[in-house]
Protein backbone atom coordinates (compact mmCIF):
# COMPACT_ATOMS: atom_id res chain seq x y z
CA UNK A 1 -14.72 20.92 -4.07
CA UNK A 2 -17.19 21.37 -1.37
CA UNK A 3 -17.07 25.33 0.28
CA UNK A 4 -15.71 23.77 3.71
CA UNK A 5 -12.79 22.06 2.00
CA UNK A 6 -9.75 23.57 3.13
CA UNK A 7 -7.64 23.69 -0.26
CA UNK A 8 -5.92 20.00 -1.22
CA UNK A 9 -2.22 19.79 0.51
CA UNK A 10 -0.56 16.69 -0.71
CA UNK A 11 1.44 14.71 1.64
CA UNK A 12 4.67 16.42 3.10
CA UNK A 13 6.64 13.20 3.90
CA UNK A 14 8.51 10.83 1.50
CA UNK A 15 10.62 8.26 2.21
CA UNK A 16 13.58 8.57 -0.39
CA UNK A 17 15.74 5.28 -2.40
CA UNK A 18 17.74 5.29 -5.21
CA UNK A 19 15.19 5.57 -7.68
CA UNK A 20 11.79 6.17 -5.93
CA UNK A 21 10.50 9.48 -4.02
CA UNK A 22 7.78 7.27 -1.75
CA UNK A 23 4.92 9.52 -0.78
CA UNK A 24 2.91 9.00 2.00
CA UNK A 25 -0.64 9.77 2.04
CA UNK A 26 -2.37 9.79 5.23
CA UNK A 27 -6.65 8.57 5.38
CA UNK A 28 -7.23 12.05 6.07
CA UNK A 29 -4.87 13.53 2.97
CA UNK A 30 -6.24 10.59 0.95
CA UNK A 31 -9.91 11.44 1.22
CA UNK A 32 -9.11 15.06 0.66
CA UNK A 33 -7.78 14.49 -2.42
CA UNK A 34 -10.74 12.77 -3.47
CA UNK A 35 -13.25 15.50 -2.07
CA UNK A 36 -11.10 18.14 -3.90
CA UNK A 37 -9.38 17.26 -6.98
CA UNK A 38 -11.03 16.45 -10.40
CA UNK A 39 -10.54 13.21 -12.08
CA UNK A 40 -7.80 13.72 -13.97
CA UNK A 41 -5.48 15.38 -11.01
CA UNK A 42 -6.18 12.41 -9.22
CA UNK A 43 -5.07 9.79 -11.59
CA UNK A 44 -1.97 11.60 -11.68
CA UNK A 45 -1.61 12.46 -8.16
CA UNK A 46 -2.00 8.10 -7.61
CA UNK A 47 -0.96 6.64 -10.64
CA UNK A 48 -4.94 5.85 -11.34
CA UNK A 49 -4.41 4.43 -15.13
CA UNK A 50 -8.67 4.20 -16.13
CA UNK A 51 -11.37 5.70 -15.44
CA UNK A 52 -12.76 1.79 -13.91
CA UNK A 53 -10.17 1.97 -11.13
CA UNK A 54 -10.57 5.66 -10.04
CA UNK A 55 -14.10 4.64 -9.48
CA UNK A 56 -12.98 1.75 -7.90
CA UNK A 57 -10.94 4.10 -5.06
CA UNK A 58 -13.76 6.54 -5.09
CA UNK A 59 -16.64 3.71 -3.82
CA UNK A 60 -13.81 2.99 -1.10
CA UNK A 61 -13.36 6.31 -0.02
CA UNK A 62 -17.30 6.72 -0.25
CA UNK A 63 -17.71 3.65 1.94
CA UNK A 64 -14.99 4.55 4.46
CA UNK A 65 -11.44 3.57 4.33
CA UNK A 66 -11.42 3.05 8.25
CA UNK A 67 -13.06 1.73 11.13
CA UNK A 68 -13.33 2.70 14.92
CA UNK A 69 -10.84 0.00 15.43
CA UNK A 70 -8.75 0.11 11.76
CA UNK A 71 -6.77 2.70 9.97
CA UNK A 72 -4.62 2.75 6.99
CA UNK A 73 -1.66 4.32 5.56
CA UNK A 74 -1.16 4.97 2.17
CA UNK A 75 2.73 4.86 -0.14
CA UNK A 76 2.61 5.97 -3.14
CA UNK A 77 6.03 4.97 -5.33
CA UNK A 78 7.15 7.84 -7.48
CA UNK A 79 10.07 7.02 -10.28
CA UNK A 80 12.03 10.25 -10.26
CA UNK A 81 13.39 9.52 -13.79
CA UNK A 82 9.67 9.59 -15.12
CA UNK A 83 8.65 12.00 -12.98
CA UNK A 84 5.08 9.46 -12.69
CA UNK A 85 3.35 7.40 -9.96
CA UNK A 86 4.41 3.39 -10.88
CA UNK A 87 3.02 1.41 -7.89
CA UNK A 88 1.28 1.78 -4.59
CA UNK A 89 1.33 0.04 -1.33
CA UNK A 90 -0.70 0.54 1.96
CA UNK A 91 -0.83 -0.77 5.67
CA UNK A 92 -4.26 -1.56 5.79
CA UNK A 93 -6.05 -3.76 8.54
CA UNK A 94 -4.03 -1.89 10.73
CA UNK A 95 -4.95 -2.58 14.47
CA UNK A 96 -3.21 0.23 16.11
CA UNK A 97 -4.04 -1.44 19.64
CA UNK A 98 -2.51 -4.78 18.56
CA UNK A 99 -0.24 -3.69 16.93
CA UNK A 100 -0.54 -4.90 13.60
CA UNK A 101 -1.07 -4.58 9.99
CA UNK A 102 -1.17 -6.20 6.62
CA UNK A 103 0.59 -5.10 4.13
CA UNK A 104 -0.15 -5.21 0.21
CA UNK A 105 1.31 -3.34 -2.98
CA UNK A 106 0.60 -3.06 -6.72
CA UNK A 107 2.03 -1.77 -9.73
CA UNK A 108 0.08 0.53 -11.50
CA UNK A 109 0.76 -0.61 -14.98
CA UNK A 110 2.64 -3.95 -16.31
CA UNK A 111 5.18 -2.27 -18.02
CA UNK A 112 6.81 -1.40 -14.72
CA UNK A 113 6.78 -4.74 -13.25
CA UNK A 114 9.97 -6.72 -13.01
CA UNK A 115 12.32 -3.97 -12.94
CA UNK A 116 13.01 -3.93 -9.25
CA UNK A 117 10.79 -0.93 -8.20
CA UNK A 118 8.92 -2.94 -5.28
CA UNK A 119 12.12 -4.73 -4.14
CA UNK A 120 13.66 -1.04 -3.57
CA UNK A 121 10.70 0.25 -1.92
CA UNK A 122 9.85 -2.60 0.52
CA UNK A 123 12.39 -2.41 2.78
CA UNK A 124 12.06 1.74 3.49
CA UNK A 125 8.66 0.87 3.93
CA UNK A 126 8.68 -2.13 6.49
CA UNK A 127 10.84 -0.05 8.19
CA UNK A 128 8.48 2.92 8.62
CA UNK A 129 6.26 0.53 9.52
CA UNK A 130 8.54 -0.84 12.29
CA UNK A 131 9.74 2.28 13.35
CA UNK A 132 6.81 5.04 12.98
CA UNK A 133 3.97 2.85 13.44
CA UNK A 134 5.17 1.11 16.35
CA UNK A 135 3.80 -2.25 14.47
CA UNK A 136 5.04 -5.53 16.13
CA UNK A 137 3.85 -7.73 13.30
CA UNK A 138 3.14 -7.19 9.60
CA UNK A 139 1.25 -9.72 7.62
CA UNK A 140 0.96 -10.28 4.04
CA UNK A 141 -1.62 -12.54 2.25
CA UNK A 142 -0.57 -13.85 -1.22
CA UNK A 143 -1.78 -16.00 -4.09
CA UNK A 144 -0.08 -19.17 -3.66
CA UNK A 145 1.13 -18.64 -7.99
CA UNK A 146 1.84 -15.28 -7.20
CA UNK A 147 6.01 -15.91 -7.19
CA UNK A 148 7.58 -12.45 -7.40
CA UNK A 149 5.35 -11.67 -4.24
CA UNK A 150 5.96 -14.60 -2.50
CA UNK A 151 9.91 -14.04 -3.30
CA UNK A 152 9.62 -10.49 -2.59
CA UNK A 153 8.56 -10.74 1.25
CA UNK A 154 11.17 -14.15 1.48
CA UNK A 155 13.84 -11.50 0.66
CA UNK A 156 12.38 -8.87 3.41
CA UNK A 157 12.48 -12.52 6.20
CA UNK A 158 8.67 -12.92 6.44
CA UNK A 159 7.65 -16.69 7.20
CA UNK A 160 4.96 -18.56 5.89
CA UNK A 161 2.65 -19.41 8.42
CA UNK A 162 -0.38 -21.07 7.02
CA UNK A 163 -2.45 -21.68 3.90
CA UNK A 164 -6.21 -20.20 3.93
CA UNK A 165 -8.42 -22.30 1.41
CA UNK A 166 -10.59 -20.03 -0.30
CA UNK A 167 -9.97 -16.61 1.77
CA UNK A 168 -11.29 -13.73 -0.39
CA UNK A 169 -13.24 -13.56 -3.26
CA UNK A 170 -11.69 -12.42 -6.98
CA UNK A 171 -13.69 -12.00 -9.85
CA UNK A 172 -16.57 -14.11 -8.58
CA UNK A 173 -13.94 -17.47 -7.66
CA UNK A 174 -13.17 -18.02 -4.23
CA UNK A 175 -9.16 -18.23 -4.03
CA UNK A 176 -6.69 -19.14 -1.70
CA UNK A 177 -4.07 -17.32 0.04
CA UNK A 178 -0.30 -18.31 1.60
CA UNK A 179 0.38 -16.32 5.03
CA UNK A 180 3.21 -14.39 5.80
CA UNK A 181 4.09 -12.71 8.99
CA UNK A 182 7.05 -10.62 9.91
CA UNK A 183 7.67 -9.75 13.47
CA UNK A 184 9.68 -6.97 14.88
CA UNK A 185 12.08 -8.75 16.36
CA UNK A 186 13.01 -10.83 13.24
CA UNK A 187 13.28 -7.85 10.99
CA UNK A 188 16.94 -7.57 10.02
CA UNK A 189 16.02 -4.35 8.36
CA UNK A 190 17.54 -0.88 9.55
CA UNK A 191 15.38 -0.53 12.65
């Protein structure tokens, strides 16, 4: 911790579902976290499983999560049962002036996938997306084999719109992604 750091205060709202306390982390609670907690606090404060992927967050917050014309905001799933962080997900790309934001999630370990935990926290978090963020649009950009994603957003009404051939780089190979959009007005959600 650096002397001007004010002490860490973790994000104060959650969004709440059956199973899952959703935290949200801000840019600015997100980076202090990282400028004030060791390395073990923050693997369990994001559900960080190796030492590889907490570097991986700390060269993003290092290189700036946000732009003059971007911001983000961070959810962080929480299974009450094992009191642990299972999955993340983040608006990111988010054009406040337009608007609009991706969207893009992740368990944080295999053994929670397929047990419904994204499913549950989707919808809460469209929603808050919808309705705190004022976002018209959400997008979401997914490996055309990547079924449970593609199913999951289906579910929540986004439409595939296109097909971009070799859109972002993964592991060295150029790969493709589907793209989904949600707008406002088709959300069926509680908004």
């Amino acid at each position: 911790m650096l002397p001007s750091d004010p002490p860490f205060e973790p994000a104060v709202k959650t969004l709440e579902t059956a199973r899952l306390s959703i935290r949200i982390d801000t840019e600015q609670s997100y980076v202090q976290a990282f400028r004030t907690q060791s390395d073990e606090e923050l693997k369990a404060y994001f559900g960080i499983a190796t030492d590889a992927e907490l570097q991986t967050q700390k060269d993003k917050v290092h290189g700036g999560l946000t732009t003059y014309r971007t911001a983000l905001v961070f959810f962080h799933l929480k299974e009450r049962m094992l009191n642990t962080v299972i999955a993340s997900c983040a608006f990111h790309s988010w054009y406040p002036m337009h608007r609009r934001s991706e969207v893009g999630y992740a368990m944080a370990a295999e053994q929670y996938k397929g047990n419904g935990y994204m499913s549950e926290a989707i919808q809460p978090i469209i929603a808050f997306g919808f309705e705190e963020m004022a976002l018209n649009r959400i997008e979401a950009f997914i490996h055309p084999e990547n079924i449970p994603s593609i199913k999951l957003v289906e579910r929540m009404g986004f439409q595939q719109e296109g097909w971009l051939h070799e859109h972002h780089c993964k592991e060295d190979i150029m790969v493709d992604s589907l793209v989904y959009g949600l707008l406002r007005k088709d959300y069926s959600g509680a908004i």
